[in-house]
N, C-alpha and C. Protein backbone atom coordinates (compact mmCIF):
# COMPACT_ATOMS: atom_id res chain seq x y z
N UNK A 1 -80.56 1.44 8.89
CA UNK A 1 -80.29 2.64 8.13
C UNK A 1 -80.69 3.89 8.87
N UNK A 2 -81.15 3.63 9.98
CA UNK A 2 -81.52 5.10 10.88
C UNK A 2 -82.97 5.20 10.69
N UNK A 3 -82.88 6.15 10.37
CA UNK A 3 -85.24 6.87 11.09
C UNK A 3 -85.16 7.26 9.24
N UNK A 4 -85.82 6.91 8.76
CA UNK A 4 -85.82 7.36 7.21
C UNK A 4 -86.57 8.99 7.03
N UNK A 5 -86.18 10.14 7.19
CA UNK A 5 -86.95 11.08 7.10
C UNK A 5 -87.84 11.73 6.23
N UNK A 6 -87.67 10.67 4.55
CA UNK A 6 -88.29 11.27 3.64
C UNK A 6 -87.84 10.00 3.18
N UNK A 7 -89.08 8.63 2.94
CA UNK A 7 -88.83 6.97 2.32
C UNK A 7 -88.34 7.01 0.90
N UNK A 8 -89.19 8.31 0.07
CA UNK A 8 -88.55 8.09 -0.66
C UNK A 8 -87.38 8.44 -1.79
N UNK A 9 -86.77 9.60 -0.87
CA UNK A 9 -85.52 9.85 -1.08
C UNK A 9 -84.78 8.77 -1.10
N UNK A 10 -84.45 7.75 0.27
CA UNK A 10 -83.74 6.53 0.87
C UNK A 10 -83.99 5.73 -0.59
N UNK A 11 -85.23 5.16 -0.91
CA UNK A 11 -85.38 4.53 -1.51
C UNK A 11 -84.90 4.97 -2.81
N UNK A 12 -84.76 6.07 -3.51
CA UNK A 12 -84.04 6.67 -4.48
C UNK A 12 -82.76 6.63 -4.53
N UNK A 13 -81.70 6.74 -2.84
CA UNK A 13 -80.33 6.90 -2.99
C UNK A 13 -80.13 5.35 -3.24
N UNK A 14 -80.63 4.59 -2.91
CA UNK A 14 -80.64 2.89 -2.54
C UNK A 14 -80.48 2.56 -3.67
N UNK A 15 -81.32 2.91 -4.77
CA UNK A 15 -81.72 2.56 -6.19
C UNK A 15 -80.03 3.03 -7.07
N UNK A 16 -79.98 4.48 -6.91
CA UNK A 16 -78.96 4.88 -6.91
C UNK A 16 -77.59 4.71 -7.01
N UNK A 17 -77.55 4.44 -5.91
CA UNK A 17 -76.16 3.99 -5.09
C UNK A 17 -75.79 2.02 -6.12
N UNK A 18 -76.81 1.67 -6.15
CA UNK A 18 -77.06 -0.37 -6.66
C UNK A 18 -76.83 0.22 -8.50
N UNK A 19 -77.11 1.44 -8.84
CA UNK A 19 -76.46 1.37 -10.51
C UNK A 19 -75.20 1.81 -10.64
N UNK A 20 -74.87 2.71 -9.64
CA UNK A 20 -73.85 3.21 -9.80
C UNK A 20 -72.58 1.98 -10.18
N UNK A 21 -73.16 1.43 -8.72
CA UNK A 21 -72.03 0.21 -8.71
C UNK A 21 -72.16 -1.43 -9.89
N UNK A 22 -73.63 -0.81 -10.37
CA UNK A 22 -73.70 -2.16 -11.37
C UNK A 22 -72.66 -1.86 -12.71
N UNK A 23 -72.70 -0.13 -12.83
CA UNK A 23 -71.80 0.55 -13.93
C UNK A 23 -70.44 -0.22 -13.65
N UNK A 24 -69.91 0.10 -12.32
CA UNK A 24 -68.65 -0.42 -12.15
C UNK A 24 -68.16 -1.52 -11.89
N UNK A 25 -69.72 -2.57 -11.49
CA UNK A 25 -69.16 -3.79 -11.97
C UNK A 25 -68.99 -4.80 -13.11
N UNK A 26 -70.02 -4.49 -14.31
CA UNK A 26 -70.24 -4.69 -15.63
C UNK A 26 -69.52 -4.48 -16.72
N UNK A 27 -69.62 -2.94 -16.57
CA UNK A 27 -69.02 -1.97 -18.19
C UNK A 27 -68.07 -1.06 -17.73
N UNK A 28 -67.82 -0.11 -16.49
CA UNK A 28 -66.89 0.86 -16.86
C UNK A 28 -65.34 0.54 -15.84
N UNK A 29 -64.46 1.05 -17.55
CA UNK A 29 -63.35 1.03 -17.01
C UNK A 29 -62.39 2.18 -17.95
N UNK A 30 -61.42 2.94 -16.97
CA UNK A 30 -60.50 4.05 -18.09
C UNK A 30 -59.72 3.13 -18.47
N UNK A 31 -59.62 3.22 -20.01
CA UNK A 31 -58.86 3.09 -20.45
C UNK A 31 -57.70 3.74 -20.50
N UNK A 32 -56.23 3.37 -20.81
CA UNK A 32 -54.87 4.33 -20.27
C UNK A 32 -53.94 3.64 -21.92
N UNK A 33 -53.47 4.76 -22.10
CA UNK A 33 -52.78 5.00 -23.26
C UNK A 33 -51.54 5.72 -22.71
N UNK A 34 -50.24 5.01 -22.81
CA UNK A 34 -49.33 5.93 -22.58
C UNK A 34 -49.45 7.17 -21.43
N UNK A 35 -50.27 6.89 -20.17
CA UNK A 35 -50.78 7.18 -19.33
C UNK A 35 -51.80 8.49 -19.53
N UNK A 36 -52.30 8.40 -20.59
CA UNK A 36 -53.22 9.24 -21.22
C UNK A 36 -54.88 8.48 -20.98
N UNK A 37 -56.17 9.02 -20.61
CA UNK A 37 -57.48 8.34 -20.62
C UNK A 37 -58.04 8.71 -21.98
N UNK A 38 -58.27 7.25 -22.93
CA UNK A 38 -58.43 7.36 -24.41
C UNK A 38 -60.02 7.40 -24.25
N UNK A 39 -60.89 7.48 -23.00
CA UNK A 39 -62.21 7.06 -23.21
C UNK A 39 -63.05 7.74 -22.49
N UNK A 40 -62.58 8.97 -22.01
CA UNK A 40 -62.94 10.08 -21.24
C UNK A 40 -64.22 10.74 -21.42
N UNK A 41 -64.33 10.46 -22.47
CA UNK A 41 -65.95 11.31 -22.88
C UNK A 41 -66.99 10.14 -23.03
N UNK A 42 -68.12 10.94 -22.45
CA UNK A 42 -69.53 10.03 -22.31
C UNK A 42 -69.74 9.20 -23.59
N UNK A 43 -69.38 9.20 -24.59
CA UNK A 43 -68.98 8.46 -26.20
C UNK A 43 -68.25 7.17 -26.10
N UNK A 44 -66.84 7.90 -25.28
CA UNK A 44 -66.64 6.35 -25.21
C UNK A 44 -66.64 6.05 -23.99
N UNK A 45 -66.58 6.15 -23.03
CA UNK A 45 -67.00 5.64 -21.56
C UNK A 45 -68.36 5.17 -21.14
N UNK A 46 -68.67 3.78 -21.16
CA UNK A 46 -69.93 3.02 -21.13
C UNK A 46 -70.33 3.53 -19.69
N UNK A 47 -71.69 3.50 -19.46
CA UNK A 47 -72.18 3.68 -18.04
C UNK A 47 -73.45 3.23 -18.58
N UNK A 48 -74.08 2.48 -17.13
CA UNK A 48 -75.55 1.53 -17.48
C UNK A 48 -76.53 2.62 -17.95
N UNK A 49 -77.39 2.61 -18.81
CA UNK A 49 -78.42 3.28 -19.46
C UNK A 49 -79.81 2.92 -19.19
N UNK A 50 -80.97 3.29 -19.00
CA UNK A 50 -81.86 2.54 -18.17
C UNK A 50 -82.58 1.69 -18.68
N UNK A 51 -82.52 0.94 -19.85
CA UNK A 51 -82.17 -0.54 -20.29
C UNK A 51 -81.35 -1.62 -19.94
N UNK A 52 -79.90 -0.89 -19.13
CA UNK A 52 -79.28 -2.03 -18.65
C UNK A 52 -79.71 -2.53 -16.98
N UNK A 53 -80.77 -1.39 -16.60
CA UNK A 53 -80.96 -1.45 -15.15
C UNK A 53 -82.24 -2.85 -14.97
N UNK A 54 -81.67 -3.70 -14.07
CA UNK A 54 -82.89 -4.82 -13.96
C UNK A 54 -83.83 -4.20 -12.94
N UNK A 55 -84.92 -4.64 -12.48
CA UNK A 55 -85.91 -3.88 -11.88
C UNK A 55 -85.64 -4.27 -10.36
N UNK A 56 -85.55 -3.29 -9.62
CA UNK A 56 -85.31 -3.35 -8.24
C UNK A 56 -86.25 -3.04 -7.14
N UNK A 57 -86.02 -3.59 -5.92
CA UNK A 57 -86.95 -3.48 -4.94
C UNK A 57 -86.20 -3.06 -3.91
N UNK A 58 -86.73 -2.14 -2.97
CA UNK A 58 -86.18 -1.46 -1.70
C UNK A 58 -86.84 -1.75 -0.58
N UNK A 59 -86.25 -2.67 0.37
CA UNK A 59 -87.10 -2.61 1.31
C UNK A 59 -85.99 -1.53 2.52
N UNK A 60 -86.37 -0.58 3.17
CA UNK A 60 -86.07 0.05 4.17
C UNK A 60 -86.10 -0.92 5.72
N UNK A 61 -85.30 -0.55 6.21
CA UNK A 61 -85.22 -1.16 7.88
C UNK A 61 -84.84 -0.32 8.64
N UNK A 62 -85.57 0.30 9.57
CA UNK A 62 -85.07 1.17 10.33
C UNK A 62 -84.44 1.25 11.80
N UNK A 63 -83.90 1.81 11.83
CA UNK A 63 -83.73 1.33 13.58
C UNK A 63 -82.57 2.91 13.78
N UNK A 64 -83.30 3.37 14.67
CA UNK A 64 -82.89 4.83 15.31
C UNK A 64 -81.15 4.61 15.68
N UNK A 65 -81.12 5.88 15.17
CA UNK A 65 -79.78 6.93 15.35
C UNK A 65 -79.09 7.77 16.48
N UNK A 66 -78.85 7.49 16.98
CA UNK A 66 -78.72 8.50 18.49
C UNK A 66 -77.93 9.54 17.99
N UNK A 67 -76.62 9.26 17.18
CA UNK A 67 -75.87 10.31 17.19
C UNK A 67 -76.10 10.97 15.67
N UNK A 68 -77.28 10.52 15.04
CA UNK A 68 -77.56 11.65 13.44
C UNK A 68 -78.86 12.30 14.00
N UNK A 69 -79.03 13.01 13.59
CA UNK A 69 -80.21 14.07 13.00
C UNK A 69 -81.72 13.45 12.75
N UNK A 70 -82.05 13.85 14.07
CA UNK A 70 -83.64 13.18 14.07
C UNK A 70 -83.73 11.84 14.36
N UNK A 71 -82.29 11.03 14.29
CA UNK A 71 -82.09 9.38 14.47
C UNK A 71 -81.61 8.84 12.96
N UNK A 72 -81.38 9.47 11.74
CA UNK A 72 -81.46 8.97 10.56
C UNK A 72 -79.65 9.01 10.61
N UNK A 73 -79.45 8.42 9.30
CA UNK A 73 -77.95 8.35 9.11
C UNK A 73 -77.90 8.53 7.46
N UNK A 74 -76.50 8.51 7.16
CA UNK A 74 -76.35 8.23 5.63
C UNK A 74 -76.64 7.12 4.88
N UNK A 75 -77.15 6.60 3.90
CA UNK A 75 -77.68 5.40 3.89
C UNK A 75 -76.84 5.46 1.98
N UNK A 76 -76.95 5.89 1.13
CA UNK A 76 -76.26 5.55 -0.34
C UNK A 76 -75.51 4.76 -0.41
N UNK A 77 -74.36 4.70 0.63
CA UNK A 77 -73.28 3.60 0.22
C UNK A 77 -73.55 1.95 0.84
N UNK A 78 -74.84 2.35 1.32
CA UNK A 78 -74.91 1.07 1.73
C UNK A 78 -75.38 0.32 0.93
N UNK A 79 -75.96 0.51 -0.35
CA UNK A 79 -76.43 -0.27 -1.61
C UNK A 79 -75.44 -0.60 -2.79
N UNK A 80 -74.54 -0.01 -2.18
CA UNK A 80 -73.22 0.09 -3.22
C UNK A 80 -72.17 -1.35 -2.76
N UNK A 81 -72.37 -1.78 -1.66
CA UNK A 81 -71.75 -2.92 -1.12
C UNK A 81 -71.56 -4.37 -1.65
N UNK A 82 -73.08 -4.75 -2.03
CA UNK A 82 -73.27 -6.09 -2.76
C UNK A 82 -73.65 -6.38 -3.42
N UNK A 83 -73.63 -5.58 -4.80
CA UNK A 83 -73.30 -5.63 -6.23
C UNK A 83 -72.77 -6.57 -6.52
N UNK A 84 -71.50 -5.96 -6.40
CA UNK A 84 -70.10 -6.73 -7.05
C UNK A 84 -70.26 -7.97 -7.01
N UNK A 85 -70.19 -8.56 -5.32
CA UNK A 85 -69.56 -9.84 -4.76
C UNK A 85 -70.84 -10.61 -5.61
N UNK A 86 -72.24 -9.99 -5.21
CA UNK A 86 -73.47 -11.04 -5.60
C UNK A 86 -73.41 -10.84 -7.41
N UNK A 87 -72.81 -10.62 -8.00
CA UNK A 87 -72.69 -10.58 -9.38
C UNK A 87 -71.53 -11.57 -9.77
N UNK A 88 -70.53 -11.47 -9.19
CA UNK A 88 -69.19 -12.42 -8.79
C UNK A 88 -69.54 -13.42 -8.57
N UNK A 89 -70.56 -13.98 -7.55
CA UNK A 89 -70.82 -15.02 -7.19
C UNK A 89 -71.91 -15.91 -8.22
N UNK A 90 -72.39 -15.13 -8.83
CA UNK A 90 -73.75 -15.96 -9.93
C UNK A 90 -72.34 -16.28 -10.92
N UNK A 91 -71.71 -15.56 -11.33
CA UNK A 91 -71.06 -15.53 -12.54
C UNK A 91 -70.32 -17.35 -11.77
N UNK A 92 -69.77 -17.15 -10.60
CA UNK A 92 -69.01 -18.41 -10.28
C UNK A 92 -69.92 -19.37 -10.28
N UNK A 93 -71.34 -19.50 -10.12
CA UNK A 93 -71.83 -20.33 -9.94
C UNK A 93 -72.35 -21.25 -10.59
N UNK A 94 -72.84 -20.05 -12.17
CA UNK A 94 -73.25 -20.54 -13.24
C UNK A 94 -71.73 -21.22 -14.27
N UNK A 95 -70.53 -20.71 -14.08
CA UNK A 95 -69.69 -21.39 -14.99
C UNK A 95 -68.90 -21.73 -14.20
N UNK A 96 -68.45 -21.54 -12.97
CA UNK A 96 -67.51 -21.93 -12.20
C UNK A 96 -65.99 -21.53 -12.29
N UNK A 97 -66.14 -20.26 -12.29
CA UNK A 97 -64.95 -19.04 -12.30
C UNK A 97 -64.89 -18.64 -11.67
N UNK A 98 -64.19 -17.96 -10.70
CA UNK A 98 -63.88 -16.96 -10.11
C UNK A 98 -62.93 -15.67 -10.59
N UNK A 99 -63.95 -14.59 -10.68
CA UNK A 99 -63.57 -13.42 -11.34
C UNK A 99 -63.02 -12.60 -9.89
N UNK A 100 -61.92 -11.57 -10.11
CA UNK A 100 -61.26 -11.28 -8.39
C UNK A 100 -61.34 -9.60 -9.14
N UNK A 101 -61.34 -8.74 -10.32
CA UNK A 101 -60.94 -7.33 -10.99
C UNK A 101 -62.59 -7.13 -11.58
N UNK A 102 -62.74 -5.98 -11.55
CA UNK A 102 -63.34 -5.43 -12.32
C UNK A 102 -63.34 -4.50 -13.60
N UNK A 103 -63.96 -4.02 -14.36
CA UNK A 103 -65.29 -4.80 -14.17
C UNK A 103 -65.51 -6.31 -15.16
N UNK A 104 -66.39 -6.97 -14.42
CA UNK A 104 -67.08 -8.58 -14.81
C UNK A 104 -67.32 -8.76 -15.94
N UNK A 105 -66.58 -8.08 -17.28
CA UNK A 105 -66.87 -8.21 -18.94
C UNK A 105 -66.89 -10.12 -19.31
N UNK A 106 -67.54 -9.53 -20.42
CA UNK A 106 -67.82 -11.43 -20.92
C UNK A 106 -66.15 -11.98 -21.47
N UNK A 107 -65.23 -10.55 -22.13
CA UNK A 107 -64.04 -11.04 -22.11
C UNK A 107 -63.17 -11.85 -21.06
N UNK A 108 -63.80 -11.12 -19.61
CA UNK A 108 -62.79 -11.82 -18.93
C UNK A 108 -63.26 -13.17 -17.78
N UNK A 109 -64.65 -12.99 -18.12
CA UNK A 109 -65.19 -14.34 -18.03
C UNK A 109 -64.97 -15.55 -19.13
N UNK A 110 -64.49 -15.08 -20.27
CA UNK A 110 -64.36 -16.02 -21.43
C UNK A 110 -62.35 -16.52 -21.22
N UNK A 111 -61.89 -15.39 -20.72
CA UNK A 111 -59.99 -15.47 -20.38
C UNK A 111 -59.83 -16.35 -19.39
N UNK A 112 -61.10 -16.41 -18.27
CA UNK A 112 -61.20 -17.37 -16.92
C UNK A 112 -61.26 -18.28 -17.53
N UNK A 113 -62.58 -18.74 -18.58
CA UNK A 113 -62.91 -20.02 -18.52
C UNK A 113 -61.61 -21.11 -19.51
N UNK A 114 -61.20 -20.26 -20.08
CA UNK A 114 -59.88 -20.43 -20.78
C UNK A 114 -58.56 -21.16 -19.65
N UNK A 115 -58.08 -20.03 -18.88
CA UNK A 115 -56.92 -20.43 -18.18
C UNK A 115 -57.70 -21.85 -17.81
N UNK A 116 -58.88 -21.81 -16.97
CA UNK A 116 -59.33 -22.93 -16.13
C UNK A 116 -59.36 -24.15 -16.87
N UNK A 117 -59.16 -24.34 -18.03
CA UNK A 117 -59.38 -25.15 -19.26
C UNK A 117 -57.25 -25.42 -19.01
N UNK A 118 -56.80 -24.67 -19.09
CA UNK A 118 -55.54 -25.06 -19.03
C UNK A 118 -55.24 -24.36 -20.91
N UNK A 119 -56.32 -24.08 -21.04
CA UNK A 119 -56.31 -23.50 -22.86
C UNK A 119 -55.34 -21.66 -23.08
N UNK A 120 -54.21 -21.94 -24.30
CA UNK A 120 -53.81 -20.66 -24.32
C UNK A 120 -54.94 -19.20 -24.64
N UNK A 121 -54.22 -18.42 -23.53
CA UNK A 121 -55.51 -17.59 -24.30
C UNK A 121 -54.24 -15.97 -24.96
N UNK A 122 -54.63 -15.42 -25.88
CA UNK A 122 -54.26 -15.12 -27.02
C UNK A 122 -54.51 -13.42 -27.05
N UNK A 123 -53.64 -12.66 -26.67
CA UNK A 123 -53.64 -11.55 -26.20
C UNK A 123 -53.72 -10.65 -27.99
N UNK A 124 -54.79 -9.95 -28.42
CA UNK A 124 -54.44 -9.13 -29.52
C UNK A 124 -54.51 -8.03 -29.36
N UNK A 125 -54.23 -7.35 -28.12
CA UNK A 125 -53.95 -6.00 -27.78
C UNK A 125 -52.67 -5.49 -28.40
């Protein structure tokens, strides 16, 4: 991640960057109405609340920058990476689904375990 110039900023964007993407792999999605967004406001658009956040640990690794500033680099999106897949992957492991869209709702873990069953599943949209 570069020369950390302030640990615990890093460790803040890290933290950061790992809810952002737990939001988008869990709970949020626009909804589209006649190509209209029915869920636009913080009311109805779910985003993790800090009850949904599990408790996290940051470990930093550094290793110098030649071409950033002081040796450091951008580091936020790098916590944003393996969310998804390592959330994807428990979900496959514990029921043996493979989920490929987001986000990972219990609906469409329940539509997987369905098709995989060979069972109709029953659209009431």
């Amino acid at each position: 991640m570069g020369n950390p110039i302030n640990p615990k900023i890093v460790e803040t964007q890290l933290s950061g960057a790992a809810t952002m993407q737990l939001g988008f792999t869990l709970v949020e999605k626009m909804h589209l109405d006649g190509g209209q967004v029915v869920n636009a406001s913080l009311a109805d658009y779910r985003i993790p609340g800090i009850h949904d956040i599990p408790p996290m640990e940051n470990e930093i690794v550094e290793a110098w920058q030649s071409n950033g500033p002081f040796g450091a680099k951008g580091v936020g999106e790098l916590a944003t990476f393996n969310v998804s897949p390592a959330i994807a992957n428990a979900i496959d492991d514990a029921v043996g689904v493979r989920i490929t869209e987001l986000p990972l709702t219990p609906e469409a873990i329940f539509r997987a375990l369905r098709a995989k069953a060979g069972m109709p599943i029953e659209d009431r949209r």
